[in-house]
C-alpha atoms as a PDB file:
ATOM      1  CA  UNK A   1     -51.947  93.669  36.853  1.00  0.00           C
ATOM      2  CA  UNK A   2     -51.773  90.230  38.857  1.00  0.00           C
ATOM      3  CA  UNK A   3     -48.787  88.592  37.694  1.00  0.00           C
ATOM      4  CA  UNK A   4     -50.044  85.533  35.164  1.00  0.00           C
ATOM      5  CA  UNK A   5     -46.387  84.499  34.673  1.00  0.00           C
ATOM      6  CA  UNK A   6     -43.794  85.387  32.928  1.00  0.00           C
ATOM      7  CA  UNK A   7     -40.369  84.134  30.637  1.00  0.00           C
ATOM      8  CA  UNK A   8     -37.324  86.168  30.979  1.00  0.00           C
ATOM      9  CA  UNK A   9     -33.626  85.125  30.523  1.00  0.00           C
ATOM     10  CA  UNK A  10     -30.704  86.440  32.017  1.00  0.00           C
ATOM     11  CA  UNK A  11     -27.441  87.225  30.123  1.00  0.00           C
ATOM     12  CA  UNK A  12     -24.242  86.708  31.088  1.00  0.00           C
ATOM     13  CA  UNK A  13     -23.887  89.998  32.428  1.00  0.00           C
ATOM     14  CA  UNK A  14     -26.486  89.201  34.303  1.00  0.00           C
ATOM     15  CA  UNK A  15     -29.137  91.555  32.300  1.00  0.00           C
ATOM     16  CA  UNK A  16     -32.696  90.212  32.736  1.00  0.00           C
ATOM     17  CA  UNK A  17     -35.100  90.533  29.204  1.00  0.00           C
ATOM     18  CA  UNK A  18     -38.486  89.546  29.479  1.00  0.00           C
ATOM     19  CA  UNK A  19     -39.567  87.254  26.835  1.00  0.00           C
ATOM     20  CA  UNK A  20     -43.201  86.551  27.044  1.00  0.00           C
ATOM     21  CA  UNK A  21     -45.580  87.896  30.147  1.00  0.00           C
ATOM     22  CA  UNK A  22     -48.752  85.836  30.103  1.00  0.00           C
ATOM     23  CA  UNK A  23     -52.038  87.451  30.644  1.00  0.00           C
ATOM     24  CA  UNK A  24     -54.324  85.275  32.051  1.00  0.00           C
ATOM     25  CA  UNK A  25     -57.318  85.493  29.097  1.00  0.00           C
ATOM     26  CA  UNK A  26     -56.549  82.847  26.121  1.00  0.00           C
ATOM     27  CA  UNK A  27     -52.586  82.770  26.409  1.00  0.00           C
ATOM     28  CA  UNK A  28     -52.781  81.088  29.995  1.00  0.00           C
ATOM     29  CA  UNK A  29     -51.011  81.658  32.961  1.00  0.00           C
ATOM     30  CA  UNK A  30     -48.655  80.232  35.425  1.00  0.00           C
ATOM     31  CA  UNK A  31     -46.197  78.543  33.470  1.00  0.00           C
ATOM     32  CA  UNK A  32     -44.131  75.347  34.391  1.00  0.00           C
ATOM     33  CA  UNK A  33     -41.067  73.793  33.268  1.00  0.00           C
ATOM     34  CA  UNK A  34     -39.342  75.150  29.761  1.00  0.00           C
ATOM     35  CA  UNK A  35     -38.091  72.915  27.281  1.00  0.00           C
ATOM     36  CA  UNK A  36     -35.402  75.174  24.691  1.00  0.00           C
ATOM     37  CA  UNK A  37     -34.931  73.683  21.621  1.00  0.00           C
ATOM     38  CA  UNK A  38     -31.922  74.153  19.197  1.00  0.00           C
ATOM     39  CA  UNK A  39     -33.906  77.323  17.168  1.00  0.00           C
ATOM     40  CA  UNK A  40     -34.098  78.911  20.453  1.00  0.00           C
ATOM     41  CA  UNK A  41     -37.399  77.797  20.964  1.00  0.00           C
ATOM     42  CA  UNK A  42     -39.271  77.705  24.503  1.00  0.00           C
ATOM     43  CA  UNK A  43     -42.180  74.974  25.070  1.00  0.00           C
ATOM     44  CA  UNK A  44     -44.129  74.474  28.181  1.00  0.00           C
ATOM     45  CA  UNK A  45     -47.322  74.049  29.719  1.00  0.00           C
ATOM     46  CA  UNK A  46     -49.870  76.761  31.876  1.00  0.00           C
ATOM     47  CA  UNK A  47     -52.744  75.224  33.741  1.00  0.00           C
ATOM     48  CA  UNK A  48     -54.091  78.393  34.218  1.00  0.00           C
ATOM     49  CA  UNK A  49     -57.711  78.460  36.046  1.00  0.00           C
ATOM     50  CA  UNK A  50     -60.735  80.428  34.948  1.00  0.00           C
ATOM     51  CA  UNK A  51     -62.630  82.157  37.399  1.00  0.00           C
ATOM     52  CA  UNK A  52     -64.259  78.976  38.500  1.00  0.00           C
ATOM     53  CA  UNK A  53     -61.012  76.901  39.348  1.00  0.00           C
ATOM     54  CA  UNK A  54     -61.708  75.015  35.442  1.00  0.00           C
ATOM     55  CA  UNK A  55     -58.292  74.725  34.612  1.00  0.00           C
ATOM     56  CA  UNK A  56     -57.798  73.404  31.441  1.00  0.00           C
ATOM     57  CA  UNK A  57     -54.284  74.767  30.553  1.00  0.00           C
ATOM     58  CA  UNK A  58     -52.114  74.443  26.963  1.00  0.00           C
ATOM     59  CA  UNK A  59     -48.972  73.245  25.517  1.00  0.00           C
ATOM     60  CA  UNK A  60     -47.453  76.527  24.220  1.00  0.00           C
ATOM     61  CA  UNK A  61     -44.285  77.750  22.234  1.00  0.00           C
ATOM     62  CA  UNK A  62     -42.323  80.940  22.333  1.00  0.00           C
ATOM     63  CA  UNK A  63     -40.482  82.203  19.702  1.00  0.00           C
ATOM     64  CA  UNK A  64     -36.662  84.053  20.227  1.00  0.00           C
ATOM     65  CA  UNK A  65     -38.793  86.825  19.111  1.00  0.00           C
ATOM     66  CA  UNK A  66     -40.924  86.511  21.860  1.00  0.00           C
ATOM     67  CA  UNK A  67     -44.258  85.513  20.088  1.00  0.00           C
ATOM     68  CA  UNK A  68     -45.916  83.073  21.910  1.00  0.00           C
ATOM     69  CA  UNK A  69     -48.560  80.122  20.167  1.00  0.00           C
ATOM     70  CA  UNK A  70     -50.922  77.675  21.807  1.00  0.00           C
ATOM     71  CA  UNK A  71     -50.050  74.294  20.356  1.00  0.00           C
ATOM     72  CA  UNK A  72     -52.571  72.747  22.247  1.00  0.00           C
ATOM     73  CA  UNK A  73     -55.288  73.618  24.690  1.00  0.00           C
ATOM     74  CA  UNK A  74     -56.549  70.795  26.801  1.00  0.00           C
ATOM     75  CA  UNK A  75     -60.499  70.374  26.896  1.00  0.00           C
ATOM     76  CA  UNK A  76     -60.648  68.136  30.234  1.00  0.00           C
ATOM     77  CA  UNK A  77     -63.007  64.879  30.350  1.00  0.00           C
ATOM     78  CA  UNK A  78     -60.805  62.146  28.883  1.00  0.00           C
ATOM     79  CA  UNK A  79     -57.739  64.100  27.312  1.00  0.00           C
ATOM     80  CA  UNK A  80     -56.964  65.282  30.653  1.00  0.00           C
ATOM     81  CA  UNK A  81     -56.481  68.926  31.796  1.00  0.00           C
ATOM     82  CA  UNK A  82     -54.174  70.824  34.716  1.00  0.00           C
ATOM     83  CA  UNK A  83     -51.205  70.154  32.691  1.00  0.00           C
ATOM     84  CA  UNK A  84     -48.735  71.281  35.442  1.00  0.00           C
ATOM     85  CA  UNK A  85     -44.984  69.839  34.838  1.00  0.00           C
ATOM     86  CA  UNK A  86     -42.506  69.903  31.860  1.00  0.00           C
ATOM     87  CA  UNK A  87     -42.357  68.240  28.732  1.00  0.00           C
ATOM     88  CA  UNK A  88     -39.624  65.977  26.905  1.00  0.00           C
ATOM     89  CA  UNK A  89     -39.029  66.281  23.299  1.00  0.00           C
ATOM     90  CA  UNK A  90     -38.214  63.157  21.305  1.00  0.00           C
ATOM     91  CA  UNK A  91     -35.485  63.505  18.126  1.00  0.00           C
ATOM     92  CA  UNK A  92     -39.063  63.628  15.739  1.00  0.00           C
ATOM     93  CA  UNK A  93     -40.193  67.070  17.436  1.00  0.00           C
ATOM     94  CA  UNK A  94     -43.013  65.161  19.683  1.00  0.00           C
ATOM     95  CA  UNK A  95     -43.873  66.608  22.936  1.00  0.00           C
ATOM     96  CA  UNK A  96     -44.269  63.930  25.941  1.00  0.00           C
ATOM     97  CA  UNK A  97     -45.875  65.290  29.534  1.00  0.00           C
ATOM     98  CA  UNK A  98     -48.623  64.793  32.067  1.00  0.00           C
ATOM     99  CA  UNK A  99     -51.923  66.163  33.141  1.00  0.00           C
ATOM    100  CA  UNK A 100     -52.570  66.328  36.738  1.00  0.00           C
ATOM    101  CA  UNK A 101     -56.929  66.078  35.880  1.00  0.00           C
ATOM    102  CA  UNK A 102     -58.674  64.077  33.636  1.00  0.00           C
ATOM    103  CA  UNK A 103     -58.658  60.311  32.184  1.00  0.00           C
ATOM    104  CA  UNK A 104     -60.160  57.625  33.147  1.00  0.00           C
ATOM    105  CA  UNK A 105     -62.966  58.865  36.173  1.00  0.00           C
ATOM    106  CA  UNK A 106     -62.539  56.838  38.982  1.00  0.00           C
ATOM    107  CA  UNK A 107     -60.214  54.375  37.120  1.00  0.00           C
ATOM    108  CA  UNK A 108     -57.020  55.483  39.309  1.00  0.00           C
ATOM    109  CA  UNK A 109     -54.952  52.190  40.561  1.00  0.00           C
ATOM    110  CA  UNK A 110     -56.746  51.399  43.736  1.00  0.00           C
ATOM    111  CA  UNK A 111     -55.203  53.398  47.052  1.00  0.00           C
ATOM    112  CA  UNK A 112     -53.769  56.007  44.821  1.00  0.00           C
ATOM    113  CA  UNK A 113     -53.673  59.294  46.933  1.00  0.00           C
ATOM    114  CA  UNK A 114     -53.675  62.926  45.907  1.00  0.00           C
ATOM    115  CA  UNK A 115     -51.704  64.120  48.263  1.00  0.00           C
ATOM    116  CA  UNK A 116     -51.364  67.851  47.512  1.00  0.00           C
ATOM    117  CA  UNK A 117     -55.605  68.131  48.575  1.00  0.00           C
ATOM    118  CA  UNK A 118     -56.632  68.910  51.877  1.00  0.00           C
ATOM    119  CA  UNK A 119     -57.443  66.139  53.557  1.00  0.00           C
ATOM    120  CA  UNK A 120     -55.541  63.991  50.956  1.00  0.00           C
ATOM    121  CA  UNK A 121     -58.092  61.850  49.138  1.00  0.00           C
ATOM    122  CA  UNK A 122     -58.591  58.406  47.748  1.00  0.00           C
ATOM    123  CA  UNK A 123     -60.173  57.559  44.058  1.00  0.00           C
ATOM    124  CA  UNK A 124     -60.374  61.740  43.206  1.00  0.00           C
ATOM    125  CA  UNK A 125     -63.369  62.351  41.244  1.00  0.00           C
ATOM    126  CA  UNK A 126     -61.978  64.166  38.264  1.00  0.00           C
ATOM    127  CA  UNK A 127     -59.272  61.590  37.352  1.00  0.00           C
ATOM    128  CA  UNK A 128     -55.743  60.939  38.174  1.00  0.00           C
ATOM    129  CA  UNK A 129     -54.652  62.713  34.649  1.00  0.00           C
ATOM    130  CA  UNK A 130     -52.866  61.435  31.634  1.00  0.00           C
ATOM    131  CA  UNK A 131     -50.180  61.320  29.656  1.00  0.00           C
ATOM    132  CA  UNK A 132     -49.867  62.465  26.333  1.00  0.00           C
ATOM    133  CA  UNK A 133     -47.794  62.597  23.143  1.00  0.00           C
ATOM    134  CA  UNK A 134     -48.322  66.203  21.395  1.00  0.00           C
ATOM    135  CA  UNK A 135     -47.062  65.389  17.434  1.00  0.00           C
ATOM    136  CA  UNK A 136     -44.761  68.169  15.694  1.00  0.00           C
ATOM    137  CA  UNK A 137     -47.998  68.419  13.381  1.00  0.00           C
ATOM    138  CA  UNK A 138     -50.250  69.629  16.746  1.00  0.00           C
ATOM    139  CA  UNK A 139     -52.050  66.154  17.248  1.00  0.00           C
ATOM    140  CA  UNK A 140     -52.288  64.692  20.878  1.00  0.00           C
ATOM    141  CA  UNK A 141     -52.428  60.979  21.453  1.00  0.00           C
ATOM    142  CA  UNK A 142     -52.984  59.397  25.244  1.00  0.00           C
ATOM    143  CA  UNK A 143     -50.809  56.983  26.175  1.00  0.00           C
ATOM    144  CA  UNK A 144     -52.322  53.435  25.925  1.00  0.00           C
ATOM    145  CA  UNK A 145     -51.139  53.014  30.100  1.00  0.00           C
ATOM    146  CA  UNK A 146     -52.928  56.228  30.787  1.00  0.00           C
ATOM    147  CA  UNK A 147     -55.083  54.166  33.533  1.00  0.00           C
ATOM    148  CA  UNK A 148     -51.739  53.953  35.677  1.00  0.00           C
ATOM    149  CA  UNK A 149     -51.443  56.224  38.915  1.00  0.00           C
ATOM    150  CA  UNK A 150     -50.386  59.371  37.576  1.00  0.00           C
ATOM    151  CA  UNK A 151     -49.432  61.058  40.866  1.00  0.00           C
ATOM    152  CA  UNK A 152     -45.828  59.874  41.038  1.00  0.00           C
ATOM    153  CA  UNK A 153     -44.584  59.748  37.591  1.00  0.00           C
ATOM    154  CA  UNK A 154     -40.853  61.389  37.291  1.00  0.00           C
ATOM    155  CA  UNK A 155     -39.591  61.544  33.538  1.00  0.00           C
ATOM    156  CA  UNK A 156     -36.123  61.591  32.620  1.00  0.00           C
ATOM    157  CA  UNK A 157     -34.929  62.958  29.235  1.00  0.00           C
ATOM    158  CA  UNK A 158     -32.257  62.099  26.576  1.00  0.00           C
ATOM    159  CA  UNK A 159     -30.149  65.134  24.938  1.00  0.00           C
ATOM    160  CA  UNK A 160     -31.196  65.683  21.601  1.00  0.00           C
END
């Protein structure tokens, strides 16, 4: 077993209980950022890579039960894929985040720089990513600014 990522809590007596350990076929792996809603839900993203280093990644959901659901597996090109920060949840249920892949090909702002590659590079050819809304009902919209540098974005969130 390689580790895919997993969801645990700890109580207050500091007892860990895993929630949800990913596999690494269709459920994804590596997870980032958790969003809990007030059912006890958990929502995040995986950009987990095929064997290739495709990585498409989801939007996903676990239940307090622990049953976890893809709400939305990205397909690359123009919806964007390597979803690999947190969401923010409006008061209607939508989803808000950020691909790190994908868009607009060679549309980034001019002089935007990935810096995480090695040597950092100007104009990357698979997009500077997207951002997207994910609806309650499961369907994604891109942002009409999705042509903006996406390399820098920080999101802050309201309580709901």
């Amino acid at each position: 077993m390689y580790g895919w990522g997993t969801i645990f809590k700890v109580d207050t007596n500091n007892v860990e209980t895993v929630l949800y350990s990913f596999t690494g076929g269709a459920d994804g792996s590596y997870p980032t950022g958790l969003l809990l809603d007030k059912a006890g839900n958990l929502y995040g993203t995986e950009s987990g890579c095929d064997g290739y280093g495709y990585c498409p990644g989801t939007v996903f959901k676990v239940d307090p039960t622990g049953k976890q659901t893809i709400l939305y597996a990205f397909g690359g090109g123009r919806e964007g894929n390597g979803p690999e920060a947190g969401l923010v949840r409006d008061n209607s249920g939508n989803l808000y985040g950020t691909t790190a892949y994908g868009g607009d090909v060679g549309r980034c702002t001019k002089g935007s720089m990935i810096s995480s590659t090695r040597p950092p590079m100007l104009f990357p050819p698979n997009g500077c990513g997207v951002i997207f809304k994910l609806s309650s009902a499961g369907k994604i919209k891109l942002s009409a600014s999705e042509r903006l540098e996406m390399n820098l974005i920080t999101v802050v969130a309201m309580p709901f």
